[in-house]
Protein backbone atom coordinates (compact mmCIF):
# COMPACT_ATOMS: atom_id res chain seq x y z
CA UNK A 1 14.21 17.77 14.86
CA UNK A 2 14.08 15.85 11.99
CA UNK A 3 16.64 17.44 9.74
CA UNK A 4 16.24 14.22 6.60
CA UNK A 5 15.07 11.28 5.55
CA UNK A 6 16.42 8.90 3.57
CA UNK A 7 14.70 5.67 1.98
CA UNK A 8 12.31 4.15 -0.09
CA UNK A 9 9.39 5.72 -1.64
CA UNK A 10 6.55 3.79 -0.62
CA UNK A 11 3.52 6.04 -2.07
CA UNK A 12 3.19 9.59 -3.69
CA UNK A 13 -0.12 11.79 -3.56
CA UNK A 14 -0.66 15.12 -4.76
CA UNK A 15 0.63 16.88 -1.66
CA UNK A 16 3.50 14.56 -0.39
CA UNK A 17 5.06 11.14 -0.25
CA UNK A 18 5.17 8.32 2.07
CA UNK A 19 9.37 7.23 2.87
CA UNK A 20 10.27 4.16 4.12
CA UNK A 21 12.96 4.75 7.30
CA UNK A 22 14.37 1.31 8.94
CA UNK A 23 10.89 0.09 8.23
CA UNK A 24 8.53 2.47 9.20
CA UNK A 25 6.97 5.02 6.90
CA UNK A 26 6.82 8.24 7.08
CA UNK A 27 4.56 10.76 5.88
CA UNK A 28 6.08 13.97 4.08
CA UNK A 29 4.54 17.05 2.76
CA UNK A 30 5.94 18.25 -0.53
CA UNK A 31 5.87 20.87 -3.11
CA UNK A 32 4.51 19.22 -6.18
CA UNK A 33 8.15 20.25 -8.21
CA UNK A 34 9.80 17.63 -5.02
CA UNK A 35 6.97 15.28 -5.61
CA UNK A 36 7.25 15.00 -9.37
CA UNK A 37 10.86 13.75 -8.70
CA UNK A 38 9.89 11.00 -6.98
CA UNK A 39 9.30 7.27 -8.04
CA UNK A 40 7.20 4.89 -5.81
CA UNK A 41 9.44 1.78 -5.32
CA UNK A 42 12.95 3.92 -5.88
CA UNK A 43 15.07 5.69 -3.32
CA UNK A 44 15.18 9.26 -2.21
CA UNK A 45 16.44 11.24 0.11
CA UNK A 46 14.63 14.50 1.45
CA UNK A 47 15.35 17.52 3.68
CA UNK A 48 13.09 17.69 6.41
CA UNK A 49 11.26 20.09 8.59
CA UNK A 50 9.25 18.76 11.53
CA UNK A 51 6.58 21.15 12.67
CA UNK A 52 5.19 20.71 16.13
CA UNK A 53 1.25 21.97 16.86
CA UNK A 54 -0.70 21.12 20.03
CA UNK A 55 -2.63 18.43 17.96
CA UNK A 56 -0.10 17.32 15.11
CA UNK A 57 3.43 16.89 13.93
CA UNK A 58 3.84 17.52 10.38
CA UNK A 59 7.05 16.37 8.07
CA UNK A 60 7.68 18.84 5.73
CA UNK A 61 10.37 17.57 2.74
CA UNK A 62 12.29 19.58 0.44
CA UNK A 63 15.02 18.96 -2.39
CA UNK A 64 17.71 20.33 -0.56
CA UNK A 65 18.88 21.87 2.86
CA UNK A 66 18.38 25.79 0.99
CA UNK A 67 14.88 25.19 -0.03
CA UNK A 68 14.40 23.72 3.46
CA UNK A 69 16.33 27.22 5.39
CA UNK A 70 13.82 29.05 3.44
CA UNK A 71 10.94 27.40 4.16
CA UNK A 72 11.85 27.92 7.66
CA UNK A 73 12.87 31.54 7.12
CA UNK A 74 9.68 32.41 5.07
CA UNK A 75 7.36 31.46 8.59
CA UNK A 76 9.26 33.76 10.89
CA UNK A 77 7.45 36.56 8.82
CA UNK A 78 4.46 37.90 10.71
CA UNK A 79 1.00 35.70 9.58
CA UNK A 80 3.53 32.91 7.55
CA UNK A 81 2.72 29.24 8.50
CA UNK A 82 4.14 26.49 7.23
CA UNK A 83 0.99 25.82 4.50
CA UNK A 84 1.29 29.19 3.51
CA UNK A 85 5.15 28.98 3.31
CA UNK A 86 5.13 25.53 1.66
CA UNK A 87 2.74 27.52 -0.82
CA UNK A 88 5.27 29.91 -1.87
CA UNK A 89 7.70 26.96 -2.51
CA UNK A 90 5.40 25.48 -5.13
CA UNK A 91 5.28 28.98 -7.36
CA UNK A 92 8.52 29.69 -7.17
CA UNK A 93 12.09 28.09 -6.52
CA UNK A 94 13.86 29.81 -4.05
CA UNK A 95 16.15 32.17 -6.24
CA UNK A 96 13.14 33.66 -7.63
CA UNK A 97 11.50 33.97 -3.92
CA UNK A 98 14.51 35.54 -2.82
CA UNK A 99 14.69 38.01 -6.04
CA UNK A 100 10.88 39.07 -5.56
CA UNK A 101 11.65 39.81 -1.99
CA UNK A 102 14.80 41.94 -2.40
CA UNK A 103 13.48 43.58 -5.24
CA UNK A 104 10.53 44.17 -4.09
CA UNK A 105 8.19 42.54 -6.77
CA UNK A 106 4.76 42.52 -5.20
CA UNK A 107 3.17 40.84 -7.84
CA UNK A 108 5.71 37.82 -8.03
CA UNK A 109 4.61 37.51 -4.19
CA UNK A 110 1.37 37.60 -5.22
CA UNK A 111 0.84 34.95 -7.61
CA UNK A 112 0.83 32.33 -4.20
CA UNK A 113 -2.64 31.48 -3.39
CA UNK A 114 -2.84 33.15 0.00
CA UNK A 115 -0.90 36.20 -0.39
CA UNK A 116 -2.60 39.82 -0.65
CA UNK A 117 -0.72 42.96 -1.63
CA UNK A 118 -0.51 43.66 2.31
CA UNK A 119 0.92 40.55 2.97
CA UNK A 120 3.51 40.31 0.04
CA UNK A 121 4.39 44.36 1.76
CA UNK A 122 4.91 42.79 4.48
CA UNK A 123 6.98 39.74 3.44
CA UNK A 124 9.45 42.33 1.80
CA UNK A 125 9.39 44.76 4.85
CA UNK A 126 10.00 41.66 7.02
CA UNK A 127 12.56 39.55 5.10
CA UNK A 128 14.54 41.57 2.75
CA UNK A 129 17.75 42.14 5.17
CA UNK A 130 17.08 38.62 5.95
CA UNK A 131 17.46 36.44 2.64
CA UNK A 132 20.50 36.83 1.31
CA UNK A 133 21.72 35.60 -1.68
CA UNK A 134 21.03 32.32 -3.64
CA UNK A 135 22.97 29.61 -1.54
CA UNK A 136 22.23 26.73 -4.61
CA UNK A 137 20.51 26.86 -7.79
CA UNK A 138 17.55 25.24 -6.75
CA UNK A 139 15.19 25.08 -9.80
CA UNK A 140 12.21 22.97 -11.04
CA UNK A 141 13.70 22.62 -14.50
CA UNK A 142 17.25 22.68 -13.56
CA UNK A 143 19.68 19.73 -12.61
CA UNK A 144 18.72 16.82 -10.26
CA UNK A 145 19.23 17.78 -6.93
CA UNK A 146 21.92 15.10 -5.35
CA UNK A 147 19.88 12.55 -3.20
CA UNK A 148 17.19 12.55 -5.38
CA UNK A 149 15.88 11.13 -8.48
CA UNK A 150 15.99 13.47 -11.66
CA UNK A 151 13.13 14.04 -13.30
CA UNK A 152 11.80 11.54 -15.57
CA UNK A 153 9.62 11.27 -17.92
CA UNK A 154 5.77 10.17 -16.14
CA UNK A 155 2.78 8.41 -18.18
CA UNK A 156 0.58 10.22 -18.17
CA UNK A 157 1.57 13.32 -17.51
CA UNK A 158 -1.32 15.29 -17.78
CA UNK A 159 -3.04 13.14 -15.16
CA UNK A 160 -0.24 13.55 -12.84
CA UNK A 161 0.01 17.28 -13.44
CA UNK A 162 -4.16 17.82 -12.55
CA UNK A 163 -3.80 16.10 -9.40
CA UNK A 164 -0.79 18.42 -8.68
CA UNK A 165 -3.78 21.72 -9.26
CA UNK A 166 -6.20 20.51 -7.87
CA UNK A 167 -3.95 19.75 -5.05
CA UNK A 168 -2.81 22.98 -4.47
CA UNK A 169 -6.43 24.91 -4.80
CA UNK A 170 -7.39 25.16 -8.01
CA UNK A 171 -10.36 23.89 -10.05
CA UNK A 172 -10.28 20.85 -12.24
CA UNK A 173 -11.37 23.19 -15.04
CA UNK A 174 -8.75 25.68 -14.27
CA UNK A 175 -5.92 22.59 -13.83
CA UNK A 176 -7.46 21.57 -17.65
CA UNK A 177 -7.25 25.54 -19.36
CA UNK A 178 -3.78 25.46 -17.95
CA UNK A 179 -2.85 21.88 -19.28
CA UNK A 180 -4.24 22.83 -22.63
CA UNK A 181 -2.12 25.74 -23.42
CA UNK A 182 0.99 23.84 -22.55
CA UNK A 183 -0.10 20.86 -24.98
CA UNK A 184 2.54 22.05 -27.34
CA UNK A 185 5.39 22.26 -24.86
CA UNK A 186 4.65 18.62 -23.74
CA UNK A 187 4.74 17.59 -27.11
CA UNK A 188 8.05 19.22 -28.00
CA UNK A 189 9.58 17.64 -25.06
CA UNK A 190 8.15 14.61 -26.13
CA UNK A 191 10.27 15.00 -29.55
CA UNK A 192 12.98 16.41 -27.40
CA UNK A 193 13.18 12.97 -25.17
CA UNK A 194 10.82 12.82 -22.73
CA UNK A 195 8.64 15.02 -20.42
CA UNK A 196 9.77 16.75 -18.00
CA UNK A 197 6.95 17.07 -15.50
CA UNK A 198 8.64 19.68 -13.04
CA UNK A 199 8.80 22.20 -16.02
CA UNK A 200 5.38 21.86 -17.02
CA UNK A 201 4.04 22.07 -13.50
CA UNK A 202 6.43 25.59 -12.86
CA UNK A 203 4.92 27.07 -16.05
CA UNK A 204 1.55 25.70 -15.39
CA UNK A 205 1.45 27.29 -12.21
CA UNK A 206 2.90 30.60 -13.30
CA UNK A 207 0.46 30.99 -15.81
CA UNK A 208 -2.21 30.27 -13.40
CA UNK A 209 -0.88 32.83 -10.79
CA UNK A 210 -1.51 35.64 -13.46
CA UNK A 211 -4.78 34.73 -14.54
């Protein structure tokens, strides 16, 4: 298993990275909160899931080893693969997965693209003795994880966030409604010093799992 990489970042997309290792790059699946901390040209280091199929071997990356034990956690749920898993990721950090689950909030589970009201029951049925408690404080607008870049401030962001949508499922006219309405917040971070694209993205994708 591939348990990290560590290197430099050759090329970001909407739905991963490509990481230099001793000269040979490797593709990684991310969250868009992961990929939004990345620079091409700069280091990073990711945690790492390799998932094995009959016709494929996938790299998934994370921002630490937590998010990483619960991505793996998350697929040992009945009907949970890793796209569906890495989905859950991208709504919410893995405190708040972990809350919705012990609690029991159905409707946090189901604001991932993917995930019924059977199928959130069932991730709470499954999982709940199984979680535990927040091992790090793994947030999209919290601290830089260690190993990777913080988040800095990306031109344009707006550009950078609709790729991130669209990405994940939703329309270009959905990605723009969404961008919109969190015009103001950009611009007060703006004032504030700079942009913080993993924030906007978390809200942006909130707001879009209620609508």
């Amino acid at each position: 298993m591939i348990a990290s990489v560590n290197g430099r970042v050759a090329a970001v997309s909407p739905d991963g990275a490509v990481v230099e290792v001793g000269g040979v790059g490797l593709s990684v699946q991310c969250t868009p909160g992961t990929i939004a901390r990345l620079t091409v040209g700069e280091p990073a280091r990711l945690s790492t899931s390799l998932v094995v199929r009959e016709d494929s071997l996938t790299l998934y990356g994370f921002a630490d080893d937590d998010e990483r034990q619960l991505f793996e956690l998350l697929q040992t749920a009945n009907g949970v693969g890793p796209r569906l898993a890495q989905a859950v990721l991208a709504i919410h950090p893995p405190r708040e997965v972990r809350r919705a689950v012990s609690m029991g909030d159905l409707k946090a589970l189901m604001q991932v693209p993917g995930i019924g009201k059977k199928g959130a029951e069932r991730l709470v049925l499954e999982l709940r003795d199984r979680l535990g408690t927040t091992a790090t404080d793994t947030q999209l607008d919290g601290p830089a994880t260690p190993g990777l870049p913080a988040v800095t401030p990306v031109a344009p962001w707006r550009d950078q966030l609709t790729s991130a949508l669209v990405g994940l499922g939703w329309s270009s006219r959905e990605a723009e409604s969404a961008l919109a309405a969190l015009e103001p917040v950009a611009e007060q971070q703006a004032a504030d010093g700079g942009v913080q694209v993993a924030l906007l993205l978390r809200q942006a994708l909130q707001m879009l799992g209620r609508s």
